[in-house]
Structure formats: C-alpha cells, structure tokens
C-alpha atoms as a PDB file:
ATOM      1  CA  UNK A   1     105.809  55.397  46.304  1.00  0.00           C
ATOM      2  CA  UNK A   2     106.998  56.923  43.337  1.00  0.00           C
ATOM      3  CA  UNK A   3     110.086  55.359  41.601  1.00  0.00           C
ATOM      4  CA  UNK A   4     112.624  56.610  39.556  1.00  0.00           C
ATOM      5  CA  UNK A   5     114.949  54.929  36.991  1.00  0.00           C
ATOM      6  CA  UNK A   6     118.395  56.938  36.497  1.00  0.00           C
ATOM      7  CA  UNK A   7     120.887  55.000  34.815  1.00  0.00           C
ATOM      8  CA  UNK A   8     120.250  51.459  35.654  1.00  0.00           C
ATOM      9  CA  UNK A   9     119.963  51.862  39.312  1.00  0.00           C
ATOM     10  CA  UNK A  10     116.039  52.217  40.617  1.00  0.00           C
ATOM     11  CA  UNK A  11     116.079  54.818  43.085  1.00  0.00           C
ATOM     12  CA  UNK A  12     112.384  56.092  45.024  1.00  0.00           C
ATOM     13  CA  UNK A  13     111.713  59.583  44.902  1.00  0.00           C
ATOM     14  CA  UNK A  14     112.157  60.485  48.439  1.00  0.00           C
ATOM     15  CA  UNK A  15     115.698  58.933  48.343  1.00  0.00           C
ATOM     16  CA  UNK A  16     116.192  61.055  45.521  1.00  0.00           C
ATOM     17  CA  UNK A  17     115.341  64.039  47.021  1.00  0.00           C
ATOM     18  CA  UNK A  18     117.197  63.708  50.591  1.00  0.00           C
ATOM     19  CA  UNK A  19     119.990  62.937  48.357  1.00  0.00           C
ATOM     20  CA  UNK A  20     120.245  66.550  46.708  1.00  0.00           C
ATOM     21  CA  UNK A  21     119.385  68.484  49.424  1.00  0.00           C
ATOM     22  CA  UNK A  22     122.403  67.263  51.269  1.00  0.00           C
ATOM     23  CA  UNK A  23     124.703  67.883  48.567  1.00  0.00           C
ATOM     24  CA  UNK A  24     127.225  70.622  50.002  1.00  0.00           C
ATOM     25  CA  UNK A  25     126.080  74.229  48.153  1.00  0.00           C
ATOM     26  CA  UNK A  26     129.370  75.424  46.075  1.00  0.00           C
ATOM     27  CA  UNK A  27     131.097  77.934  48.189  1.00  0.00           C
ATOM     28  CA  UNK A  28     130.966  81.556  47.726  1.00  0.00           C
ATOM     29  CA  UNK A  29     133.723  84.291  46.553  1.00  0.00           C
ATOM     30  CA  UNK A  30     135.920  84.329  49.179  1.00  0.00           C
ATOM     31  CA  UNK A  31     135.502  81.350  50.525  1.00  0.00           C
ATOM     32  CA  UNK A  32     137.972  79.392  48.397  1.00  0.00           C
ATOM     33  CA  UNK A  33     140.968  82.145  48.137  1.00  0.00           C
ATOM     34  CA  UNK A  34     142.086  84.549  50.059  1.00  0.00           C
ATOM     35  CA  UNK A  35     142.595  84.850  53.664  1.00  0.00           C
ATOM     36  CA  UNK A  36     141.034  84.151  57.051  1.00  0.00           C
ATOM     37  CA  UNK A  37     139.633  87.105  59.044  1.00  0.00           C
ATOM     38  CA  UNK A  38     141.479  86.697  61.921  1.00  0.00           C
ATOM     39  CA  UNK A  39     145.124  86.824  60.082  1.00  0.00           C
ATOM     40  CA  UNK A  40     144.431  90.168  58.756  1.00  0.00           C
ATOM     41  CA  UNK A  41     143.291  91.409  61.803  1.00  0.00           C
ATOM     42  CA  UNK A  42     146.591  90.081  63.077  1.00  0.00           C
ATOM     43  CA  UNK A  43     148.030  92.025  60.472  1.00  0.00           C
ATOM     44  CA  UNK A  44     146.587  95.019  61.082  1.00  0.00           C
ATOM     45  CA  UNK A  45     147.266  94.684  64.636  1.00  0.00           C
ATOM     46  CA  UNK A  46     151.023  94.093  64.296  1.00  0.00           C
ATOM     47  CA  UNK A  47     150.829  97.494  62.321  1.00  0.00           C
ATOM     48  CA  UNK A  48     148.621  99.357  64.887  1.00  0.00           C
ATOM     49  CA  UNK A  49     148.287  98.134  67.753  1.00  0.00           C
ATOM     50  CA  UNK A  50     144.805  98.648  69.610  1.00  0.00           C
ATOM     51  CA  UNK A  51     146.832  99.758  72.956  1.00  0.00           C
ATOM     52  CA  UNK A  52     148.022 103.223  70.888  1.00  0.00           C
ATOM     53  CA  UNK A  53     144.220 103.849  70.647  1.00  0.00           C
ATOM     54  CA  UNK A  54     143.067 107.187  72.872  1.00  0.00           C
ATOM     55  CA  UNK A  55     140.800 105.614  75.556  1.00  0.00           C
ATOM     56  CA  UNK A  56     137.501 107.990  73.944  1.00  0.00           C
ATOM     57  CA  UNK A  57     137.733 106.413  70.920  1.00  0.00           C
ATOM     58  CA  UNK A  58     136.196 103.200  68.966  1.00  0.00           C
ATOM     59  CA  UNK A  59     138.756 101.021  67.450  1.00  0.00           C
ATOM     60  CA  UNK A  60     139.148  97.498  66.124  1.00  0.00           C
ATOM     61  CA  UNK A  61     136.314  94.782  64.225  1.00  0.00           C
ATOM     62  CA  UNK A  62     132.975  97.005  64.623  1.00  0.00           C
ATOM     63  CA  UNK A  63     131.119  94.455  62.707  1.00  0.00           C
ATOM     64  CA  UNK A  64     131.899  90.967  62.234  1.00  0.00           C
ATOM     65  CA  UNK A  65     129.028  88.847  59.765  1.00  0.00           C
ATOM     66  CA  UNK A  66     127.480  85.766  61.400  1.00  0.00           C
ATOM     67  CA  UNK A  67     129.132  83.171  58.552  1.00  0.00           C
ATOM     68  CA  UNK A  68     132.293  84.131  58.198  1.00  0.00           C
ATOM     69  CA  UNK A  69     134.328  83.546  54.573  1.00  0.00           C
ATOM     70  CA  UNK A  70     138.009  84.553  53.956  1.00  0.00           C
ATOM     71  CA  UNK A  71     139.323  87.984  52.575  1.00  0.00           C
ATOM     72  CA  UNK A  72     140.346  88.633  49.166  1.00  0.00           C
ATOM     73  CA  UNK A  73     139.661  92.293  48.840  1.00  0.00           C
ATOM     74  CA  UNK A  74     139.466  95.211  51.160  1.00  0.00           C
ATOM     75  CA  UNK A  75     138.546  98.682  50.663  1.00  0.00           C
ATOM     76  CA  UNK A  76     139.872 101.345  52.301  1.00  0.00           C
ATOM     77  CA  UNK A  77     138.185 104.613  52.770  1.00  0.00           C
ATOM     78  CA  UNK A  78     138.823 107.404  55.368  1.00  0.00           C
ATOM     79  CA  UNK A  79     134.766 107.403  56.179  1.00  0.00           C
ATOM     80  CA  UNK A  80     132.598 105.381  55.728  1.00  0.00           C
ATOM     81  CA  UNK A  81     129.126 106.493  53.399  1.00  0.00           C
ATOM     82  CA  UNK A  82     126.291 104.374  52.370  1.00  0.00           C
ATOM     83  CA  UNK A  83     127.739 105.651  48.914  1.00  0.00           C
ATOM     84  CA  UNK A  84     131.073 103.796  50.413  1.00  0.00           C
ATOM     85  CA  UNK A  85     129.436 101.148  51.559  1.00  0.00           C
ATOM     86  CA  UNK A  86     127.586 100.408  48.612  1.00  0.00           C
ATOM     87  CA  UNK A  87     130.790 100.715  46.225  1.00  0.00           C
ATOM     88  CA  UNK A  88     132.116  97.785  48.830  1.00  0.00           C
ATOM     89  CA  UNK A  89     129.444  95.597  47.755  1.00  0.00           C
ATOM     90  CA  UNK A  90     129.841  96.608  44.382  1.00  0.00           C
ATOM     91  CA  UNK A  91     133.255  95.718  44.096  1.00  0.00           C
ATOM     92  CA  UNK A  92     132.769  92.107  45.939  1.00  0.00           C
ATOM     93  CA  UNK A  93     134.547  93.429  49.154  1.00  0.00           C
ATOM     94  CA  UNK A  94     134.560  91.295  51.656  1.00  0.00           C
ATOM     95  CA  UNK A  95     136.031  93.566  54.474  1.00  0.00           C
ATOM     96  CA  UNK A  96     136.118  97.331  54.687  1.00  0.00           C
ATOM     97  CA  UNK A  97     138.510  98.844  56.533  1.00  0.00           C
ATOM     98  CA  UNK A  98     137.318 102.732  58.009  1.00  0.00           C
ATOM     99  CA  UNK A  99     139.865 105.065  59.412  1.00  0.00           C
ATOM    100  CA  UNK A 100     137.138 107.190  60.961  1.00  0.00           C
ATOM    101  CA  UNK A 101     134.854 104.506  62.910  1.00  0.00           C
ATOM    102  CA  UNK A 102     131.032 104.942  61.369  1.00  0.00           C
ATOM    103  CA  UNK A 103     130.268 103.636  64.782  1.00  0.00           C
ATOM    104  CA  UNK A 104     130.604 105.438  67.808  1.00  0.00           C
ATOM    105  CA  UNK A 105     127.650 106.726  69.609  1.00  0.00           C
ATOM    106  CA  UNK A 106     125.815 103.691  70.787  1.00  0.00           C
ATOM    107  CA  UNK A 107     123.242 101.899  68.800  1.00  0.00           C
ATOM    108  CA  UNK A 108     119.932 100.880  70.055  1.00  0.00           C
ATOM    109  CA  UNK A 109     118.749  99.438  66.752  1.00  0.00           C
ATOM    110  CA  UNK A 110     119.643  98.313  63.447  1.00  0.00           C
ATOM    111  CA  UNK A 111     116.778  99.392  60.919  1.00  0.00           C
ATOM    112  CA  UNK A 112     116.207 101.515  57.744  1.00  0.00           C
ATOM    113  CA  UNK A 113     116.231 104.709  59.797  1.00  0.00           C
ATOM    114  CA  UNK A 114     119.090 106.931  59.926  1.00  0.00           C
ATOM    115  CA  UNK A 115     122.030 105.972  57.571  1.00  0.00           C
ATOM    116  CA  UNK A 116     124.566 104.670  59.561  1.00  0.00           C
ATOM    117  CA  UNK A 117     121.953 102.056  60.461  1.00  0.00           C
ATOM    118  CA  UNK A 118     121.646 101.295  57.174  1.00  0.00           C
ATOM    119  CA  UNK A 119     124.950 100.916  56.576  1.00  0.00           C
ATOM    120  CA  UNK A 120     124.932  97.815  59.255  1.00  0.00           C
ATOM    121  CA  UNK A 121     122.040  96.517  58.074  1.00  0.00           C
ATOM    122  CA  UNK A 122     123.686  96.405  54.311  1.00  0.00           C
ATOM    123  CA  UNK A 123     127.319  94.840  55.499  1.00  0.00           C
ATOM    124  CA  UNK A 124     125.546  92.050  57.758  1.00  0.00           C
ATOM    125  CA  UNK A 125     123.313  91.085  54.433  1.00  0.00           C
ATOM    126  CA  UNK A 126     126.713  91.122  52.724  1.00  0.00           C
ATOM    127  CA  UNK A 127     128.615  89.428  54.955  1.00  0.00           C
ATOM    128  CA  UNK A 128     130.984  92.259  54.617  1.00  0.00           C
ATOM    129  CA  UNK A 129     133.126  92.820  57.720  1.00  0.00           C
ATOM    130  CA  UNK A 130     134.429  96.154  59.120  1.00  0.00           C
ATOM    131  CA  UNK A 131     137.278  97.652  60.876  1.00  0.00           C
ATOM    132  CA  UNK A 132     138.347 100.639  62.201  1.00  0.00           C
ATOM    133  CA  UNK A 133     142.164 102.249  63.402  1.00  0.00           C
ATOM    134  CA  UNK A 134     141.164 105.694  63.461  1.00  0.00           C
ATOM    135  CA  UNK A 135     143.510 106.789  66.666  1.00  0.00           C
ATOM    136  CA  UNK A 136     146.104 104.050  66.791  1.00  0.00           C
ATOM    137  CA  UNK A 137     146.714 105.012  62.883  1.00  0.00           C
ATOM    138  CA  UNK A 138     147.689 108.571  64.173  1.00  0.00           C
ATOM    139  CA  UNK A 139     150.248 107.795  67.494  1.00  0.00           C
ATOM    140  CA  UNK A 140     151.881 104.677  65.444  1.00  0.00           C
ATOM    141  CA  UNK A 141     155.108 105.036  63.900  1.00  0.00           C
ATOM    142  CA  UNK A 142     154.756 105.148  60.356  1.00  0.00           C
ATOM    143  CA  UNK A 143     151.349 106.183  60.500  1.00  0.00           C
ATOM    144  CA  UNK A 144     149.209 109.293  59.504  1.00  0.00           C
ATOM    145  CA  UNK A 145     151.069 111.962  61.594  1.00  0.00           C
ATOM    146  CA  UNK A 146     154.340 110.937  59.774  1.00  0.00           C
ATOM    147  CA  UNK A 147     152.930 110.467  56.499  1.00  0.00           C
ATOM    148  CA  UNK A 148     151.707 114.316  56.873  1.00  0.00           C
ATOM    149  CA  UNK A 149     155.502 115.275  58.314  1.00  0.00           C
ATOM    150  CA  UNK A 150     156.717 113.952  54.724  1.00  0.00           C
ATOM    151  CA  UNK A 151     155.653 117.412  53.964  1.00  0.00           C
ATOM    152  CA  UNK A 152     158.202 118.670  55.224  1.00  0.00           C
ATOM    153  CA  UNK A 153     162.399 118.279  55.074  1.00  0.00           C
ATOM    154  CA  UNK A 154     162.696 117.953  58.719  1.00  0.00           C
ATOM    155  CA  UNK A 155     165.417 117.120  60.482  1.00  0.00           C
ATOM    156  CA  UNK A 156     163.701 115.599  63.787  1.00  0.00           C
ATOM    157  CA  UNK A 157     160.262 114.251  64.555  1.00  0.00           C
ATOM    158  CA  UNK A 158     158.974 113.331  68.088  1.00  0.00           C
ATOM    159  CA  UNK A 159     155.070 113.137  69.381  1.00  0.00           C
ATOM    160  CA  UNK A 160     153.976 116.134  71.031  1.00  0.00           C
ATOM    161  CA  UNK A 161     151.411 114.349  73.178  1.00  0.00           C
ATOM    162  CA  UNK A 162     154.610 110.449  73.765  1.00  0.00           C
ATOM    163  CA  UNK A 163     152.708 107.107  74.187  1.00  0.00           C
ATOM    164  CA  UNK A 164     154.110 104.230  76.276  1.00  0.00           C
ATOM    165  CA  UNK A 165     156.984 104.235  73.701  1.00  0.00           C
ATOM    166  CA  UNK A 166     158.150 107.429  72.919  1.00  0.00           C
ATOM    167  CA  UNK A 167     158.050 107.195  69.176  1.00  0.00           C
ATOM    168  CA  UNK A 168     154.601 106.769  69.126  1.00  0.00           C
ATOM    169  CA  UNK A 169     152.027 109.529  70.758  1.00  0.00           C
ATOM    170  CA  UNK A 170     149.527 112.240  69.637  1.00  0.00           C
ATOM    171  CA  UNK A 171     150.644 114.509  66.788  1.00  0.00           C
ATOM    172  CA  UNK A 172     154.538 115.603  65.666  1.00  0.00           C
ATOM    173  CA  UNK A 173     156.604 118.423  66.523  1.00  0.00           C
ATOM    174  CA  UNK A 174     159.535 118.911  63.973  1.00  0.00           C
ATOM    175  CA  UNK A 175     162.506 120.459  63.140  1.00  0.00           C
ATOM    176  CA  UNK A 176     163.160 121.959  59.889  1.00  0.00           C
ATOM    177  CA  UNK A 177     166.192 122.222  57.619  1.00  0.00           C
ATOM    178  CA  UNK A 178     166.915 126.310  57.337  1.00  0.00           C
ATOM    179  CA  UNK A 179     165.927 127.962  54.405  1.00  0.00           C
ATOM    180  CA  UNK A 180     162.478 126.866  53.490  1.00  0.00           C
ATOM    181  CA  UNK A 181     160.110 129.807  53.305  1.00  0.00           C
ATOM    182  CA  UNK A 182     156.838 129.544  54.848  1.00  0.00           C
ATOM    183  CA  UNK A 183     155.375 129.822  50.811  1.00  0.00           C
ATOM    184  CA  UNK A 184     156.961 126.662  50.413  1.00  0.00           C
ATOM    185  CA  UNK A 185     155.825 125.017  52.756  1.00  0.00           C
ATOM    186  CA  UNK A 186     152.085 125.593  52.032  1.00  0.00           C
ATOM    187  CA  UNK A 187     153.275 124.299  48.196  1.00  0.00           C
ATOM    188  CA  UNK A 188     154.741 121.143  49.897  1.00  0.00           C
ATOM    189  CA  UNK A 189     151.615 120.783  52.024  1.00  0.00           C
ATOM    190  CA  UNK A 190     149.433 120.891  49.167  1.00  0.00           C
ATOM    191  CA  UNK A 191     151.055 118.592  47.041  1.00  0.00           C
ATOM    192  CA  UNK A 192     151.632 115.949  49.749  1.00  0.00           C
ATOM    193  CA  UNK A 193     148.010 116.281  50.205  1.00  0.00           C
ATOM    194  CA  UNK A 194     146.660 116.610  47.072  1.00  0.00           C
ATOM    195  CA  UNK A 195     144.945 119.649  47.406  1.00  0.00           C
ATOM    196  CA  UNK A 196     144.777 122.423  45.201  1.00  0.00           C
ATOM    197  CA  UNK A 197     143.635 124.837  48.370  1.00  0.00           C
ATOM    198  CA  UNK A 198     144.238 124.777  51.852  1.00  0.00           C
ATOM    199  CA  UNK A 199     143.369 127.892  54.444  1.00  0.00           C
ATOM    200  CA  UNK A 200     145.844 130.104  55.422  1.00  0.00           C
ATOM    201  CA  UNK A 201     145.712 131.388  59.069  1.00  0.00           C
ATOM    202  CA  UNK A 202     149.135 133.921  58.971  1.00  0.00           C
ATOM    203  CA  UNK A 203     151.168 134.681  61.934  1.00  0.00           C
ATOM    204  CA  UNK A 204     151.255 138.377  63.788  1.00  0.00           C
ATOM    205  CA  UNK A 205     153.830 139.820  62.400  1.00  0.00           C
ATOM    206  CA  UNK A 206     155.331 137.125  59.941  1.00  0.00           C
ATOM    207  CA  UNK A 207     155.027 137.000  55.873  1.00  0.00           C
ATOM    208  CA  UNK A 208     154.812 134.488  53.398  1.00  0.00           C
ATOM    209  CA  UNK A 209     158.820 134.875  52.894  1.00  0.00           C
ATOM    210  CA  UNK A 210     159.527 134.123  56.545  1.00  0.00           C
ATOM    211  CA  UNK A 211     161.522 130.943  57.312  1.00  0.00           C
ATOM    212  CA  UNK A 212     160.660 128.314  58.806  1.00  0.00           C
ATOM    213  CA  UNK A 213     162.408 125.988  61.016  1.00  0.00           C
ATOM    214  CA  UNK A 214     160.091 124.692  63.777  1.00  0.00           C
ATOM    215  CA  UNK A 215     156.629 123.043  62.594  1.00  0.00           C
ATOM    216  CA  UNK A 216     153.990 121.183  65.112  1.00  0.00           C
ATOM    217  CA  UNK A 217     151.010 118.942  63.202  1.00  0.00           C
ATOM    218  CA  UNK A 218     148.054 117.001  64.073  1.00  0.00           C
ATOM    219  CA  UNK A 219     145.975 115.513  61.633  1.00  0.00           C
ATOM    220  CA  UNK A 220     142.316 115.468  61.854  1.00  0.00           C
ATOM    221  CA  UNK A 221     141.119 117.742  64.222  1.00  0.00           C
ATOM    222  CA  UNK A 222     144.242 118.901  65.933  1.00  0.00           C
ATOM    223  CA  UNK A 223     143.332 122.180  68.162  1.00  0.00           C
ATOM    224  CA  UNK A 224     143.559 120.066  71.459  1.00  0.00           C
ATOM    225  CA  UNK A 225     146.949 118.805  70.602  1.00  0.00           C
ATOM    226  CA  UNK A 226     148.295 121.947  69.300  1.00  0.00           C
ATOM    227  CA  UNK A 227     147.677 123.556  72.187  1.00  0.00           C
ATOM    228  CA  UNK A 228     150.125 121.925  73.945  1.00  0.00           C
ATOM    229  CA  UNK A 229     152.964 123.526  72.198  1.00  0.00           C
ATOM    230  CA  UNK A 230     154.288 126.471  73.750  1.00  0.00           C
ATOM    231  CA  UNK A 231     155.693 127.564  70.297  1.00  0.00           C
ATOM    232  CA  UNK A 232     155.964 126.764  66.689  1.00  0.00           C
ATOM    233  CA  UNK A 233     156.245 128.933  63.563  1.00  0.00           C
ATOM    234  CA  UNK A 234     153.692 126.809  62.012  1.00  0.00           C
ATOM    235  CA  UNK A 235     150.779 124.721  63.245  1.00  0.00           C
ATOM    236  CA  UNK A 236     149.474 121.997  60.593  1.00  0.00           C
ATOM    237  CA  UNK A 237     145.971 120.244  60.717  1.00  0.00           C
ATOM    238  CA  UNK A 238     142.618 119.571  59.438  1.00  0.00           C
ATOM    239  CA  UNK A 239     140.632 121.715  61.260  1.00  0.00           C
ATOM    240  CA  UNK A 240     140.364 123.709  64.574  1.00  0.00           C
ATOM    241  CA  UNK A 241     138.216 125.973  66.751  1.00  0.00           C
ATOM    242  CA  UNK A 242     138.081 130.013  65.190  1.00  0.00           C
ATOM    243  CA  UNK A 243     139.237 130.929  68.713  1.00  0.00           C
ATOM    244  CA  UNK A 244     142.369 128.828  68.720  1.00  0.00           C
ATOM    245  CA  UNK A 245     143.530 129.326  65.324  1.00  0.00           C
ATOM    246  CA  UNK A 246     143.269 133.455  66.247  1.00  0.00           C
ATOM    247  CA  UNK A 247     145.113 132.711  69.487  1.00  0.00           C
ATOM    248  CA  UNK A 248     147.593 131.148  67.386  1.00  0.00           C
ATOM    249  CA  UNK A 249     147.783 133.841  65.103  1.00  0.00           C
ATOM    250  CA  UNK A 250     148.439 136.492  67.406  1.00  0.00           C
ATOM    251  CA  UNK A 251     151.074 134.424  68.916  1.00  0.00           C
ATOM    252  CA  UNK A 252     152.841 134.964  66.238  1.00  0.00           C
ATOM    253  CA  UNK A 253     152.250 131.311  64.941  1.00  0.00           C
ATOM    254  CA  UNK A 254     151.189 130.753  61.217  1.00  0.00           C
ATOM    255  CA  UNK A 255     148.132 127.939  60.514  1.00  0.00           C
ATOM    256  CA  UNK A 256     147.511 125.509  57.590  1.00  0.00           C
ATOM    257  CA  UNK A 257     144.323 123.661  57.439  1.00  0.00           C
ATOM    258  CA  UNK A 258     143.266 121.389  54.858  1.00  0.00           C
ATOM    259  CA  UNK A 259     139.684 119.968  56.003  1.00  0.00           C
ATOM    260  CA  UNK A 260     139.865 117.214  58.318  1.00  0.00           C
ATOM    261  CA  UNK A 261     140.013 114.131  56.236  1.00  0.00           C
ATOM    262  CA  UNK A 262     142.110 115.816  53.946  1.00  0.00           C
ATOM    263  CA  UNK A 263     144.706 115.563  56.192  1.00  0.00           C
ATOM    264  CA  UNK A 264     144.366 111.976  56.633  1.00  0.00           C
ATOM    265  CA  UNK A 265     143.145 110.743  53.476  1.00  0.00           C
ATOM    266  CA  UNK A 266     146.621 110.424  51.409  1.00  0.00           C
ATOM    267  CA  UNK A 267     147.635 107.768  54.084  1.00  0.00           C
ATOM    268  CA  UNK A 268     144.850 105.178  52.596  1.00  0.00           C
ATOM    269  CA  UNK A 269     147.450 104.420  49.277  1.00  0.00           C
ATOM    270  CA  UNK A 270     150.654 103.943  51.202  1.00  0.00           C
ATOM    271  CA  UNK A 271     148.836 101.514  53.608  1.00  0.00           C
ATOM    272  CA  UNK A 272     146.835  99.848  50.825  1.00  0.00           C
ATOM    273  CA  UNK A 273     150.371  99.706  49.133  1.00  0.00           C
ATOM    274  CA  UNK A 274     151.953  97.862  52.670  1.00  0.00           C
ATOM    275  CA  UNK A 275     149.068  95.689  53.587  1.00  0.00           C
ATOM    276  CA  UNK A 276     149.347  93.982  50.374  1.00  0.00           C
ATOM    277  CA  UNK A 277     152.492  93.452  50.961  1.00  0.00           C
ATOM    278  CA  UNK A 278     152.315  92.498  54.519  1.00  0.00           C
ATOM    279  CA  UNK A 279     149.769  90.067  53.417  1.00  0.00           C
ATOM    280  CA  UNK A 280     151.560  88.127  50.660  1.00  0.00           C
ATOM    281  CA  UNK A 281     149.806  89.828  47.685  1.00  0.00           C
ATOM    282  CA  UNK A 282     147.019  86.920  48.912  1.00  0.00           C
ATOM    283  CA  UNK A 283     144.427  89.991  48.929  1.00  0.00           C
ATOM    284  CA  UNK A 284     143.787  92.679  46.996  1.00  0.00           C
ATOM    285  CA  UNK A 285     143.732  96.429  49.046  1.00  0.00           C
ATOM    286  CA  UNK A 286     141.864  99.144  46.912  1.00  0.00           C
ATOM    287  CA  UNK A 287     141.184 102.829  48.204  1.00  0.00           C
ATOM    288  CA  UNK A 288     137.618 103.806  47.725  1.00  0.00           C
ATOM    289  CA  UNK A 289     136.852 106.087  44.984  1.00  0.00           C
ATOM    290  CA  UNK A 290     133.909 107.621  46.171  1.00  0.00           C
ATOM    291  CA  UNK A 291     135.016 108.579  49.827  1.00  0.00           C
ATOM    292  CA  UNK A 292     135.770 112.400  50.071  1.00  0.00           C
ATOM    293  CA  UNK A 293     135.596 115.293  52.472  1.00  0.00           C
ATOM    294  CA  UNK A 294     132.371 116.808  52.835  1.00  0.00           C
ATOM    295  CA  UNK A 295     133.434 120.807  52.428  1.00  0.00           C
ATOM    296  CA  UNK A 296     134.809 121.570  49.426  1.00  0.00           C
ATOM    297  CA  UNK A 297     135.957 125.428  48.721  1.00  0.00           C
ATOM    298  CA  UNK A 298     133.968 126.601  45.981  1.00  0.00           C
END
C-alpha cells in the first residue's frame, strides 16, 4: 500500500482517492440562482392556461432535460431554428420558450437527421428545457389577438370564435371609432407590427379613403376564423388561402396580411416585459434576435 503524508496526518492512497471522488462537483449556472422549473411553468400557466389551447394543437413543456437545474434566463422566439436554438445555448439559456411548437408531427427518433431532430438532440445535451403556448397565447385575454387589436382605436373587442369564458376565444372582431380611413389603418398596422410592408388585398368597390368602423383579425393563419364573419370592412392576419382573400375582396371586404409570424412576433417583448415581472425580476426574459419570418418581400 502506498502512503501518503499531507500535513501531519498519514493517509493511504486509496483513502485518498475515495475521498475526492465523493467530494460534491460545484454546481452549474443555474443551479444556484434563479428559479425552479415548475414555478415558471406555474407562471406561465396562470397567464395561459393550457385549457384555452385548440384541441389540434401541441401546447405546454415539449422537452423537459433528465437533471433538472433552475431558470435564470429564457428566450423567447416565435419559432424555433437550430439558428434559435443555438443562440439559446449561446446565451446560457436554460429554458426556451416557442410560440409556434417545433414539435408537432410525431417523432420516431431523435438523431442528426432532419433539423428539428437536431434541435432535441442539442437542448437534451444542454439541459435546456422547452415550452410552447402557441394557441392558448391567441384565445387568452391579453394575449396575441389583443396585442394586434392595439392597432387599432376600437371601441369594443369580443372573440369571434368565444371560449368557455367569453373574453377569451379564437380571433377579435372590433369596433372602430369613426373617422379613421382605411390608409390609416394599414399605417397603424405597420407600425404596431414593425413592418415596413404588408399586402394589400382591397375591397370591391372601396378606396384607400374609405372609413372604417368594423375590423375582424386573426393572427397567424386566420382564413378559417375569418370566415366566420358575415361582414367586416377589414379582415387582418398573417396569411390566408388566394381563394378566400378574393372571396373577401369581392365581398366588398378589404385584407391586410403581414406574413404569419409577423403578426405574432411583436407579442414576444410585451410578454418578455410581464414575465419578468410576474417572476420577481428572479430571471432574466430576452427575445431572440435571430428568429424571423421566412418570406421577406424583396
């Protein structure tokens, strides 16, 4: 047996040894600060929650690492990219939160082979977790569809599509204040947004001077919604089918689209703003700075 002399106690070798491989590794970022998993989802459920989801979609913790660690930052991004994903990492993230949920079609593996995959694969090795609103962001009062409305001076608001409690639901049919010209509203649409260009879809029959005083909006991909509302002068979303924006059109309704994130997007720094809050400034709630629709107008 070998023997050792530190200090002036004798102490063998293997002694030694066993002695520093038990010694309790320093804990990780995260793991000191910050909060535990489960009371931001808490959070995030008192804002949301789940029940206001549509039934089709995929909401809630979509991926949850093995050895969990508490939250001091989360990014927020409106979908989620390797690119995304990667600037998480980056940015020692240790929860992401998606509006648009990167998983939804089942998956049968987790390799190197398509990127979503990847994107598993990567938050797992990170111990990263994930979460996604996406639906129960839109019917929730306070949430995307109203953020949109703020486009607008309106004098009423109600769901098109009413939830459980009628001042949540599926889109927002307004009233406007008389007097604001259907010019001004694009201007208020883009600057709510963001946007320096949005598509213009005019009614049959109307002109860019008309007034406007009844407006119906979905963000995302609104066409289903929209088309339960007998009339509007405008229709507001991200994106919809050719064939209902021209039924629209002939109907004498006008149609705004932005692109479909980019009618959800602006949300991400009002919520960033009231999760901090919500949370006791304890974590830190960035929006990603590489998320970003895919079509651009060039």
């Amino acid at each position: 047996m070998i023997i050792s002399i530190i200090g002036r106690q004798f102490v063998s070798k293997t002694s030694f040894l066993r002695k520093i491989t038990t010694v309790t590794p320093k804990m990780s970022s995260g793991e000191e600060t910050g909060l535990k998993l489960s009371v931001v989802l808490t959070a995030l459920e008192k804002f949301a929650p789940l029940k206001l989801s549509e039934n089709w979609d995929n909401t809630g913790l979509l991926v949850e690492p093995y050895s969990p660690r508490n939250i001091t930052k989360i990014l927020l991004t409106n979908d989620l990219t390797e690119d995304v994903a990667l600037e998480a990492k980056e940015q020692n993230c240790e929860m992401i939160i998606s509006y648009h949920p990167p998983i939804f079609a089942p998956i049968k593996s987790v390799v190197q082979k398509s990127w979503k995959e990847r994107i598993v694969s990567l938050l797992l090795e990170n111990r990263i977790a994930l979460f996604s609103p996406h639906t129960s962001w839109d019917s929730v009062n306070r949430g995307v569809n109203d953020w949109l409305a703020n486009a607008f001076p309106f004098t009423e608001s109600v769901p098109i599509i009413p939830g459980e409690d009628p001042d949540t639901g599926a889109g927002r049919a307004l009233k406007i204040n008389k007097g604001l010209k259907l010019s001004e509203a694009i201007t208020r649409v883009k600057d709510v947004t963001g946007l320096k260009y949005v598509r213009l879809a005019l009614g049959k029959g109307k002109t860019l001077s008309d007034n406007i005083t009844t407006v119906a909006l979905c963000a995302g991909s609104g066409g289903s919604v929209l088309k339960k509302v007998e009339h509007a002068d405008l229709f507001l979303t991200g994106e919809m089918l050719h064939h209902d924006v021209l039924d629209a059109a002939q109907r004498g309704i006008s149609v705004i689209l932005t692109n479909h994130s980019d009618s959800e997007r602006g949300f991400l720094k009002i919520f960033s703003e009231y999760l901090k809050s919500d949370l006791d400034n304890q974590v830190d709630v960035v929006v990603s700075q590489c998320d970003k629709d895919p079509l651009t107008t060039v």
